[in-house]
Protein backbone atom coordinates (compact mmCIF):
# COMPACT_ATOMS: atom_id res chain seq x y z
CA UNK A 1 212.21 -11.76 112.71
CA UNK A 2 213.86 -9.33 110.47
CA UNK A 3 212.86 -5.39 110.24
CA UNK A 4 214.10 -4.70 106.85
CA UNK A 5 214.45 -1.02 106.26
CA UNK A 6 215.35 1.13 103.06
CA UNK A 7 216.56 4.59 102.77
CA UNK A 8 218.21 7.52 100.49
CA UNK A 9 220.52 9.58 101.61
CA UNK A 10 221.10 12.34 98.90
CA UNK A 11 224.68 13.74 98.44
CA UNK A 12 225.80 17.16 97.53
CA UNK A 13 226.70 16.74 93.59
CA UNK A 14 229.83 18.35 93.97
CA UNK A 15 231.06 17.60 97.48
CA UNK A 16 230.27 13.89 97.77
CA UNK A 17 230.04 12.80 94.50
CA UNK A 18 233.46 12.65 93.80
CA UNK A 19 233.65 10.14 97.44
CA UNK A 20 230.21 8.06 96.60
CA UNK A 21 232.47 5.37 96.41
CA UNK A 22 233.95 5.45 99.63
CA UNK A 23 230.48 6.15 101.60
CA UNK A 24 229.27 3.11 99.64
CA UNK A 25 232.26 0.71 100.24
CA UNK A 26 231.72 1.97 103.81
CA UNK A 27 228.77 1.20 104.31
CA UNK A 28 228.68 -2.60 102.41
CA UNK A 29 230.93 -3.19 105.75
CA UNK A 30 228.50 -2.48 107.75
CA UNK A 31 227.02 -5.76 109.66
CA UNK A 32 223.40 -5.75 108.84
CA UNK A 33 223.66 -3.68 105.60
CA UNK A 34 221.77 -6.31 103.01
CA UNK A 35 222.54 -3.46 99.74
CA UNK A 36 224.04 -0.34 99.43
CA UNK A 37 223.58 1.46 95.55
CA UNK A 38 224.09 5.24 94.47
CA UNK A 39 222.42 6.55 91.51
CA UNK A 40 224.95 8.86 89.63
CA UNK A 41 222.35 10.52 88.20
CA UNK A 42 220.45 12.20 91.16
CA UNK A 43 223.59 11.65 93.19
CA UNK A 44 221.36 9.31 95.94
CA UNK A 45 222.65 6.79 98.01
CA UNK A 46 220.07 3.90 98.70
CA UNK A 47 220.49 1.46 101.56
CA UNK A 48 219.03 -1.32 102.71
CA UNK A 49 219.74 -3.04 106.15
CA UNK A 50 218.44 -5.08 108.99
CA UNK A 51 217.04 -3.25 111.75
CA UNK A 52 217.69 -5.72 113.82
CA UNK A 53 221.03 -5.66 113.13
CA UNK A 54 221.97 -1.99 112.79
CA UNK A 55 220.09 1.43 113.28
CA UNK A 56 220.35 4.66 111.02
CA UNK A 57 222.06 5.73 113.98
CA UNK A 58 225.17 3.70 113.39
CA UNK A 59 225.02 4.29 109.64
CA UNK A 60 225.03 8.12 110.33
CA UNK A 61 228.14 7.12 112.50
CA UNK A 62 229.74 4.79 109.51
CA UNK A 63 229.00 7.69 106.99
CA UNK A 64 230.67 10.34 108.83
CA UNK A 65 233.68 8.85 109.50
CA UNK A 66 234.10 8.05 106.27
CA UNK A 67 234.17 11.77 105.71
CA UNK A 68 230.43 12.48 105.01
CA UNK A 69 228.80 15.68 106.57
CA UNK A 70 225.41 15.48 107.45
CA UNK A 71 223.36 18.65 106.44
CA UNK A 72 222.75 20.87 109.27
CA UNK A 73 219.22 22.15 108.59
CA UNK A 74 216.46 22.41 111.09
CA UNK A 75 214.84 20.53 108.58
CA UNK A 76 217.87 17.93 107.90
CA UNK A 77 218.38 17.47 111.88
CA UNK A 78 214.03 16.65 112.56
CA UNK A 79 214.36 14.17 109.78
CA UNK A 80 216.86 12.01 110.90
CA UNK A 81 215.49 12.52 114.82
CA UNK A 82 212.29 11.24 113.87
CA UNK A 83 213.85 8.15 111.79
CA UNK A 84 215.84 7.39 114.95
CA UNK A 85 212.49 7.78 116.91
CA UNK A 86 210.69 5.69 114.50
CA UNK A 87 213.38 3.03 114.93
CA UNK A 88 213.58 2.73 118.48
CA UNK A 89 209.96 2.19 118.84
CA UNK A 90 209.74 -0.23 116.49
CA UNK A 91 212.64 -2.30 117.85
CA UNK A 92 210.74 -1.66 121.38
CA UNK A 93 207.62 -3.00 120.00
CA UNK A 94 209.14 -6.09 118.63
CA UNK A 95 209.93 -7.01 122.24
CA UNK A 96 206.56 -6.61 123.35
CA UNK A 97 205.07 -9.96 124.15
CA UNK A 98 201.89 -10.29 121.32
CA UNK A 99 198.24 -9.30 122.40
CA UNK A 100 196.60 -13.05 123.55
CA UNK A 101 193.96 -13.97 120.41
CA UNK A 102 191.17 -15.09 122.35
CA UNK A 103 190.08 -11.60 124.67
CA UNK A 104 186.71 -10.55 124.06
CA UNK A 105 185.95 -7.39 124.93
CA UNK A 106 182.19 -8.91 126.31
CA UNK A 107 183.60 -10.99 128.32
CA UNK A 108 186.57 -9.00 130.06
CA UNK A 109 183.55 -6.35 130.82
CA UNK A 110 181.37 -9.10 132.39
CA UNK A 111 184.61 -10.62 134.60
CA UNK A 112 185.08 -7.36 135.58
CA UNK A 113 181.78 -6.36 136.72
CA UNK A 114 181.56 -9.57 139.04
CA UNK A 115 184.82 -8.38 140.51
CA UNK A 116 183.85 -4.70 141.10
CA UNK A 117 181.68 -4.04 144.48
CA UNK A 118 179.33 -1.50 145.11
């Protein structure tokens, strides 16, 4: 099962503009990226990629070393901690073995009451 997962990652007009081309030819190498676009007009790169194959993490990683800084605002920082929370818990909970369909709630209360002494 796929997690497909999109995101924009807006670049300073004047300081990445100019290397849009490079962050996006970066990141098409990326294993797992599925499409990478950037929208001259409000200077936005928009990815898509395959959870399952690579986290925001990584792209961070592929970004900045093809020369991107990454804004440095509280702000900025909480943003991308929370998407690589967000991430991690849902790759987590794809591991999780699925809840079993037949439990009813009625019936778990009565087995356990039998097995409960007084």
């Amino acid at each position: 099962m796929s997690i497909m997962k999109h995101r924009r990652i807006a670049l300073n007009h004047r300081k990445d503009g100019p290397n849009a081309e490079r962050f996006t030819a970066a990141l098409q190498e990326g294993v797992g990226v599925t499409e990478v676009t950037y929208d001259k007009e409000k200077c936005v790169l928009n990815i898509s990629y395959n959870l399952n194959m690579i986290t925001f993490a990584q792209i961070e990683n592929i970004l900045a070393k093809a020369g991107y800084t990454w804004p440095d605002s509280f702000l900025q920082r909480t943003k991308r901690s929370w998407i690589h929370f967000s991430e991690e818990n849902e790759l987590e909970n794809a591991k999780a073995p699925s809840a079993p369909c037949c439990s009813h709630p009625d019936e778990i209360l009565a087995r356990n009451k039998r097995t409960v002494s007084h």
